[in-house]
Protein backbone atom coordinates (compact mmCIF):
# COMPACT_ATOMS: atom_id res chain seq x y z
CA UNK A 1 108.69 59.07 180.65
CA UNK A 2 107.05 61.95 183.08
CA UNK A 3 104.09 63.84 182.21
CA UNK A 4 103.61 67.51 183.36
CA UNK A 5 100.53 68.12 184.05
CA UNK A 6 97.99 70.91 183.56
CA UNK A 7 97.52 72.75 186.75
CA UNK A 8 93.87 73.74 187.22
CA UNK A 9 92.17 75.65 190.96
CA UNK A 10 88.45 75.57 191.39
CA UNK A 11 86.27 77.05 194.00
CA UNK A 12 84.05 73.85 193.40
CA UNK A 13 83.53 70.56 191.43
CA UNK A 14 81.17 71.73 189.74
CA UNK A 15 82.75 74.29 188.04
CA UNK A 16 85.93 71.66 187.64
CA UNK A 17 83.27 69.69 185.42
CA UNK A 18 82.56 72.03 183.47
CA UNK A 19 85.94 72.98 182.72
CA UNK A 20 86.64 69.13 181.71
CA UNK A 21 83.52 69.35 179.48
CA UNK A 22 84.68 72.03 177.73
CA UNK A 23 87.84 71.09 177.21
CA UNK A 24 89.67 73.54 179.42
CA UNK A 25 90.52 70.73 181.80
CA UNK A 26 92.34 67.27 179.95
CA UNK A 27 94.63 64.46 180.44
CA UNK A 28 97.33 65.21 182.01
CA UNK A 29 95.39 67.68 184.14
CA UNK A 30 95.40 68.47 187.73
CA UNK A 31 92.74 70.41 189.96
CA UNK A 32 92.33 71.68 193.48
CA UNK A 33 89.09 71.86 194.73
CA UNK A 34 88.50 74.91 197.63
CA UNK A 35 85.37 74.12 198.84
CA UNK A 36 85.82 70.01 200.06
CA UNK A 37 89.86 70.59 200.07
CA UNK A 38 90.08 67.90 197.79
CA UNK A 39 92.18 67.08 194.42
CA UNK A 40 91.04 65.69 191.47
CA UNK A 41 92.73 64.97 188.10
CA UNK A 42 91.95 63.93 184.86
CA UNK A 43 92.52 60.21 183.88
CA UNK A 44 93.18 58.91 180.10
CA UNK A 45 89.67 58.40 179.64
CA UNK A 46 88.81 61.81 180.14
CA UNK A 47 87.15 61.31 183.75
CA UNK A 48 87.89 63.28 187.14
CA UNK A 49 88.95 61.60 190.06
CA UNK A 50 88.91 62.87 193.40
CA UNK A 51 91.19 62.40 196.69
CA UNK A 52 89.99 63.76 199.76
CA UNK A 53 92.14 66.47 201.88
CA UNK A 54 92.67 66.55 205.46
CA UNK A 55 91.95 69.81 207.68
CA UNK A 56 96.48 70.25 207.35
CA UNK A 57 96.04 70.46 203.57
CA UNK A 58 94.64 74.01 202.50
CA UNK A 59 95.94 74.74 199.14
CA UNK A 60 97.45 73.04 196.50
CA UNK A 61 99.65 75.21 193.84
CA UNK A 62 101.74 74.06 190.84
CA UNK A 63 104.29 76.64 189.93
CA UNK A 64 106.48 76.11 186.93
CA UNK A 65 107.16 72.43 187.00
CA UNK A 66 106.90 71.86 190.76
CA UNK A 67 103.88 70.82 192.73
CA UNK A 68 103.07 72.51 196.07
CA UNK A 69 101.56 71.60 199.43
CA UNK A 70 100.31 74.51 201.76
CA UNK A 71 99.07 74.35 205.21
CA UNK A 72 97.04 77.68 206.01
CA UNK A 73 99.68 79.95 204.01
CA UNK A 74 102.43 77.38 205.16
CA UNK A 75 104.38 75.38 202.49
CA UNK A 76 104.57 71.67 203.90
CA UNK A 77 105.37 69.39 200.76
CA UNK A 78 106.83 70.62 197.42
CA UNK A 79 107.68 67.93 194.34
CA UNK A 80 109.90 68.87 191.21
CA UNK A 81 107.31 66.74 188.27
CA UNK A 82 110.11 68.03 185.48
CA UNK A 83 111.48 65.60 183.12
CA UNK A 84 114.86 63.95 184.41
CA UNK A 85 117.92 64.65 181.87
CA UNK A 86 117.35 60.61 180.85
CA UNK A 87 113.31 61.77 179.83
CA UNK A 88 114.69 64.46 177.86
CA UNK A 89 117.18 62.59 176.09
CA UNK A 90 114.90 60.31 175.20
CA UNK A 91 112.45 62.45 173.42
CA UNK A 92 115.39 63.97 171.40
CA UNK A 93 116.05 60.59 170.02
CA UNK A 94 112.59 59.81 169.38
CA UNK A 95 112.39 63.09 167.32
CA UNK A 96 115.85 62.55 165.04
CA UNK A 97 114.62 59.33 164.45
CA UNK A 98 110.77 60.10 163.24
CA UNK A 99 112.11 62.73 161.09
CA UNK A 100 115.60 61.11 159.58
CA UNK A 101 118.27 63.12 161.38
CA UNK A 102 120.05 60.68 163.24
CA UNK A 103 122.21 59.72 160.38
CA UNK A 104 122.99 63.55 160.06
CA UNK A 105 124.24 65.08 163.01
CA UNK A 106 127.14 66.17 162.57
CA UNK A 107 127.56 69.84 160.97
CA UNK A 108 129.30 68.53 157.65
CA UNK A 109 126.61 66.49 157.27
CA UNK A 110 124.21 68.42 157.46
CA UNK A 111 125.80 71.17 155.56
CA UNK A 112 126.27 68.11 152.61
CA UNK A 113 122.35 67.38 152.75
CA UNK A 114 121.45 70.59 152.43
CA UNK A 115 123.47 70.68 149.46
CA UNK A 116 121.77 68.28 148.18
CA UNK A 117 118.31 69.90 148.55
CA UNK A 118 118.87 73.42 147.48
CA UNK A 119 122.20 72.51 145.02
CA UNK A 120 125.76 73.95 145.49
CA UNK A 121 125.80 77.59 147.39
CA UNK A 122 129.49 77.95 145.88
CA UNK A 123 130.90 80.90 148.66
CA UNK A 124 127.40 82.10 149.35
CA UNK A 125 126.75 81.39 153.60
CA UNK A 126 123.24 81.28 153.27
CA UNK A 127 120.38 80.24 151.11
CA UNK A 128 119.13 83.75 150.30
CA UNK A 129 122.86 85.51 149.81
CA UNK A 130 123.21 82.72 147.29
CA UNK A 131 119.93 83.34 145.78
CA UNK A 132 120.50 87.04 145.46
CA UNK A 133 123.76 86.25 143.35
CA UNK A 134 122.15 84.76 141.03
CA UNK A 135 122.54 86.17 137.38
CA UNK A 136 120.45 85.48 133.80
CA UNK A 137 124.03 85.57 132.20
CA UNK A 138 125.28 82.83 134.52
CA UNK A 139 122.52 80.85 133.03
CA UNK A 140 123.84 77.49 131.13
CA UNK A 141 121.34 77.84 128.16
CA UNK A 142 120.44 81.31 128.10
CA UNK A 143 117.47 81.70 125.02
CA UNK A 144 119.07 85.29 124.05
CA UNK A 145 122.93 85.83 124.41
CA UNK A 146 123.76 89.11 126.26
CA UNK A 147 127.21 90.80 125.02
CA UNK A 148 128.86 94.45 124.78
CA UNK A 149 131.53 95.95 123.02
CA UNK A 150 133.73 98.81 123.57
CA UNK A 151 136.34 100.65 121.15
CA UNK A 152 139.22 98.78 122.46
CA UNK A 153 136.82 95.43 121.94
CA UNK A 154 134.19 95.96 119.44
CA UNK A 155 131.80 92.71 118.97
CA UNK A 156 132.39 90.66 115.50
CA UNK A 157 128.73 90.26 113.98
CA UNK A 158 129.72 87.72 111.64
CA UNK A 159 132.08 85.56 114.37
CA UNK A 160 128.58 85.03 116.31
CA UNK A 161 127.02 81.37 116.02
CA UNK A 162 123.40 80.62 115.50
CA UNK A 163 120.72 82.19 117.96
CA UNK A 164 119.73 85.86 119.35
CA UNK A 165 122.26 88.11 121.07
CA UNK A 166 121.34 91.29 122.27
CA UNK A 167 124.38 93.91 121.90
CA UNK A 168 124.89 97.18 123.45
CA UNK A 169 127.94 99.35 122.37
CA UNK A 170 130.14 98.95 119.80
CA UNK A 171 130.06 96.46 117.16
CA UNK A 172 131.42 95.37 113.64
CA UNK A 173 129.10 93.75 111.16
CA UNK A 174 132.13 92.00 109.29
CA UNK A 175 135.96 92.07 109.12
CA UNK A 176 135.65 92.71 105.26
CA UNK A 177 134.04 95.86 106.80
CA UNK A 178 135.56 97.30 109.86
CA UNK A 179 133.33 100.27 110.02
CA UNK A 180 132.61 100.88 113.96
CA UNK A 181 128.78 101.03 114.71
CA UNK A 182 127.66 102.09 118.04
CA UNK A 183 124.53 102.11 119.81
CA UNK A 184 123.41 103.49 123.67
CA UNK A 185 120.29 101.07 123.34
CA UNK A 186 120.39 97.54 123.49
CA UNK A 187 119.66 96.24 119.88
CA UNK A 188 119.03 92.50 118.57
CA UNK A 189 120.80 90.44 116.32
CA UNK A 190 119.29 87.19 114.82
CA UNK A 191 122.18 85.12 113.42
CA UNK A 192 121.72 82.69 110.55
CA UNK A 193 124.25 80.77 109.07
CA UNK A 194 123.85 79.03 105.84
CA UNK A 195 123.61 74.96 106.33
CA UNK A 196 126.07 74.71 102.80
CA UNK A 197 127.95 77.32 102.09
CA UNK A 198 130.85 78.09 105.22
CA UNK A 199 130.67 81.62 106.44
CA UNK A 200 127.86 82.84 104.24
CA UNK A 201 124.96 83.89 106.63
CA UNK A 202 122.19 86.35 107.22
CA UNK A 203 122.13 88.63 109.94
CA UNK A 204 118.82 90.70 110.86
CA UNK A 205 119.13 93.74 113.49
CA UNK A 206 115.93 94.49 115.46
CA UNK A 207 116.42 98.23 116.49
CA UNK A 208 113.46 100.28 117.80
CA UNK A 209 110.94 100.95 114.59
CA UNK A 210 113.68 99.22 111.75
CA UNK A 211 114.79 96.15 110.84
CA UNK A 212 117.71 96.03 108.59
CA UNK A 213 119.13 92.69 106.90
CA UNK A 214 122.31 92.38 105.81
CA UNK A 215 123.40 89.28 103.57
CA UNK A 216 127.07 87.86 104.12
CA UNK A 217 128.57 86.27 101.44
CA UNK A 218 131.79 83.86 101.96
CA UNK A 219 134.58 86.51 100.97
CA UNK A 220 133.12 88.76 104.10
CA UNK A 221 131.36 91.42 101.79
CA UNK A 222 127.60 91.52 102.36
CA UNK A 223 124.71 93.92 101.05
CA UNK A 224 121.93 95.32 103.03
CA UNK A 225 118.16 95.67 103.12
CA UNK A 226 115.55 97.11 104.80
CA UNK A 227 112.41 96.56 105.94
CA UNK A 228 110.40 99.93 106.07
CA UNK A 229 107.04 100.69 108.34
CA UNK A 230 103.88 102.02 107.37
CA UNK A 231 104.85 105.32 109.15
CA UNK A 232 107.95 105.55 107.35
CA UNK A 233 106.75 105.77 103.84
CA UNK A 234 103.56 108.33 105.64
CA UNK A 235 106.51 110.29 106.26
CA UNK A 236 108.20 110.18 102.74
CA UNK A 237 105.16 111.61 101.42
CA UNK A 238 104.59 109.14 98.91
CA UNK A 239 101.68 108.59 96.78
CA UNK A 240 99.50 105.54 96.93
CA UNK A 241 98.25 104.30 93.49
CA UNK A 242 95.11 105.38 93.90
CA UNK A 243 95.76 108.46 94.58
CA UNK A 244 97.92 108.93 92.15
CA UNK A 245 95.46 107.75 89.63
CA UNK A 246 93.14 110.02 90.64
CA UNK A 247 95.47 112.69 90.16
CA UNK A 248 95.92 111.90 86.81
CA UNK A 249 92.38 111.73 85.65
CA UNK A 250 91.89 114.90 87.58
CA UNK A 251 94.43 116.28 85.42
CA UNK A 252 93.28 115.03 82.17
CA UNK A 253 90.02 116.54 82.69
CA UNK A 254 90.52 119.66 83.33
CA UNK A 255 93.09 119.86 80.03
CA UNK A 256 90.49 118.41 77.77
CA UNK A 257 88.36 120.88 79.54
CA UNK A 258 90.47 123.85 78.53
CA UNK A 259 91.15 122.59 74.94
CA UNK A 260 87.48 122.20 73.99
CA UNK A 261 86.55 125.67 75.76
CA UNK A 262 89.50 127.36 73.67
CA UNK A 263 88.60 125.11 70.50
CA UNK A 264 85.04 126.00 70.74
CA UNK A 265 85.52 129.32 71.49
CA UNK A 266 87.22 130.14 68.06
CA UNK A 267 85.09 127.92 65.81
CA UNK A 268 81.96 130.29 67.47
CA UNK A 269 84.13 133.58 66.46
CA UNK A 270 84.93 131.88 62.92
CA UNK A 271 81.12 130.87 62.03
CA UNK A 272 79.90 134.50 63.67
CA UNK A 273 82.05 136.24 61.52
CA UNK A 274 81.17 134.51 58.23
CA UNK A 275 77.87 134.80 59.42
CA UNK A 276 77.64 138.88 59.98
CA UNK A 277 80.66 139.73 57.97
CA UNK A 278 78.15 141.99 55.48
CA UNK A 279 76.04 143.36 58.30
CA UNK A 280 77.06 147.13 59.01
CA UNK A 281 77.67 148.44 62.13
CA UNK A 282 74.61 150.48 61.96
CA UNK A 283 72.45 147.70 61.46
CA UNK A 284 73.70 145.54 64.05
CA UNK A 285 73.00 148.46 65.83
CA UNK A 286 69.43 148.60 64.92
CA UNK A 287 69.22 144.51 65.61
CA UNK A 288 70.04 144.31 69.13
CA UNK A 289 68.34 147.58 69.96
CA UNK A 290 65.16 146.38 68.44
């Protein structure tokens, strides 16, 4: 097999050494010396060898893959140091074979070990259009079942098997029931069935701040229940027991407050009066003035 070499021009050898011990000049390598008309090139061990020119030889150029001769500006000798169509065919064998593709050549084949690699493109033409198609629904075991209902469709709660399905639309809890619910939202649905008893089952709906349970028994008639937040019951402007209690004792106080005051206040006019009942006016008078 032919080896192109590296075509190098230097005004001396000294400079042409320096370019091999750098690097710049390697195996296969060629170089044209100016000053002594002479060409050296670079031999597998990394050394320069020299053949000297005559006075006809002037320059030596390599252009593309063809050496060239010159004789003061005159081309006298050009060589073509390309591969031949047998060298080239050659290294394409070499390569199929040092990487596996000579068994797959032809386009089916290679089309089938592809497949193979990257799995079934179904009518996708390329790796990325197929990848780009892909959809979570198309999944085989998706963790939480997508659906949505319409008016002409509604989705059947209690029809659902085990797992998590998120809904968006309309929707019927149970046939017992065929009230329409609706929602814009996407809201979850955890389906439980019971392991016993056929078609009895809990559903729980996960939908914003409220969860809401609703328990199916076999004859399709459930009842509901709710889960309420901390929020919600801030809202309903309950009363905690505390402070209820201390609304209470609050309360007592001040009534036992008022009863004693009003208690006290006519025992003190009773024992007054007995007290000064026989005292004039005049005299009381004559008692506070003094």
């Amino acid at each position: 097999m032919a080896l192109i070499p590296s075509w190098f021009s230097a005004s001396t050898k000294a400079i042409a050494e320096k370019a091999l011990e750098r690097g710049i000049l390697k195996y296969p390598g060629m170089c044209f010396i100016q000053d002594t008309k002479s060409l050296a090139w670079v031999t597998q061990d990394n050394k320069l060898q020299y053949i000297n020119g005559t006075n006809q030889i002037t320059d030596i150029k390599f252009i593309g893959t063809n050496l060239m001769f010159y004789s003061n500006g005159n081309l006298i000798y050009s060589f073509d140091m390309s591969m031949t169509e047998e060298d080239a065919q050659h290294i394409i064998e070499q390569v199929k074979t040092s990487i596996g593709l000579d068994q797959y050549i032809k386009a089916a084949d290679v089309g089938k070990l592809l497949d193979d690699i990257v799995g079934n493109l179904e009518d996708k033409s390329t790796v990325v259009d197929y990848i780009n198609s892909l959809s979570y629904n198309k999944l085989s075991d998706k963790p939480i079942e997508n659906l949505i209902g319409s008016l002409n469709a509604p989705v059947y709660i209690s029809s659902l098997k085990d797992g998590i399905y998120k809904i968006k639309g309309q929707y019927i809890i149970s046939q017992s029931n065929p009230t329409v619910q609706s929602s814009a939202e996407d809201v979850l649905f955890f389906i439980s069935h019971d392991p016993e008893l056929e078609k009895k089952m809990t559903i729980t709906k996960m939908q914003g701040t409220s969860i809401v349970l609703y328990f199916l028994q076999a004859d399709g008639t459930y009842r509901t229940d709710k889960y309420i937040t901390e929020n919600w019951v801030t809202d309903q402007n309950y009363m905690s027991a505390d402070a209820a209690k201390e609304f209470i004792t609050k309360t007592i106080q001040e009534s036992v407050a008022d009863v004693i005051d009003q208690q006290l206040d006519e025992k003190l006019d009773s024992a007054l009066d007995k007290k000064i009942g026989g005292i004039s006016t005049e005299e009381l008078t004559n008692i506070f003035n003094n």
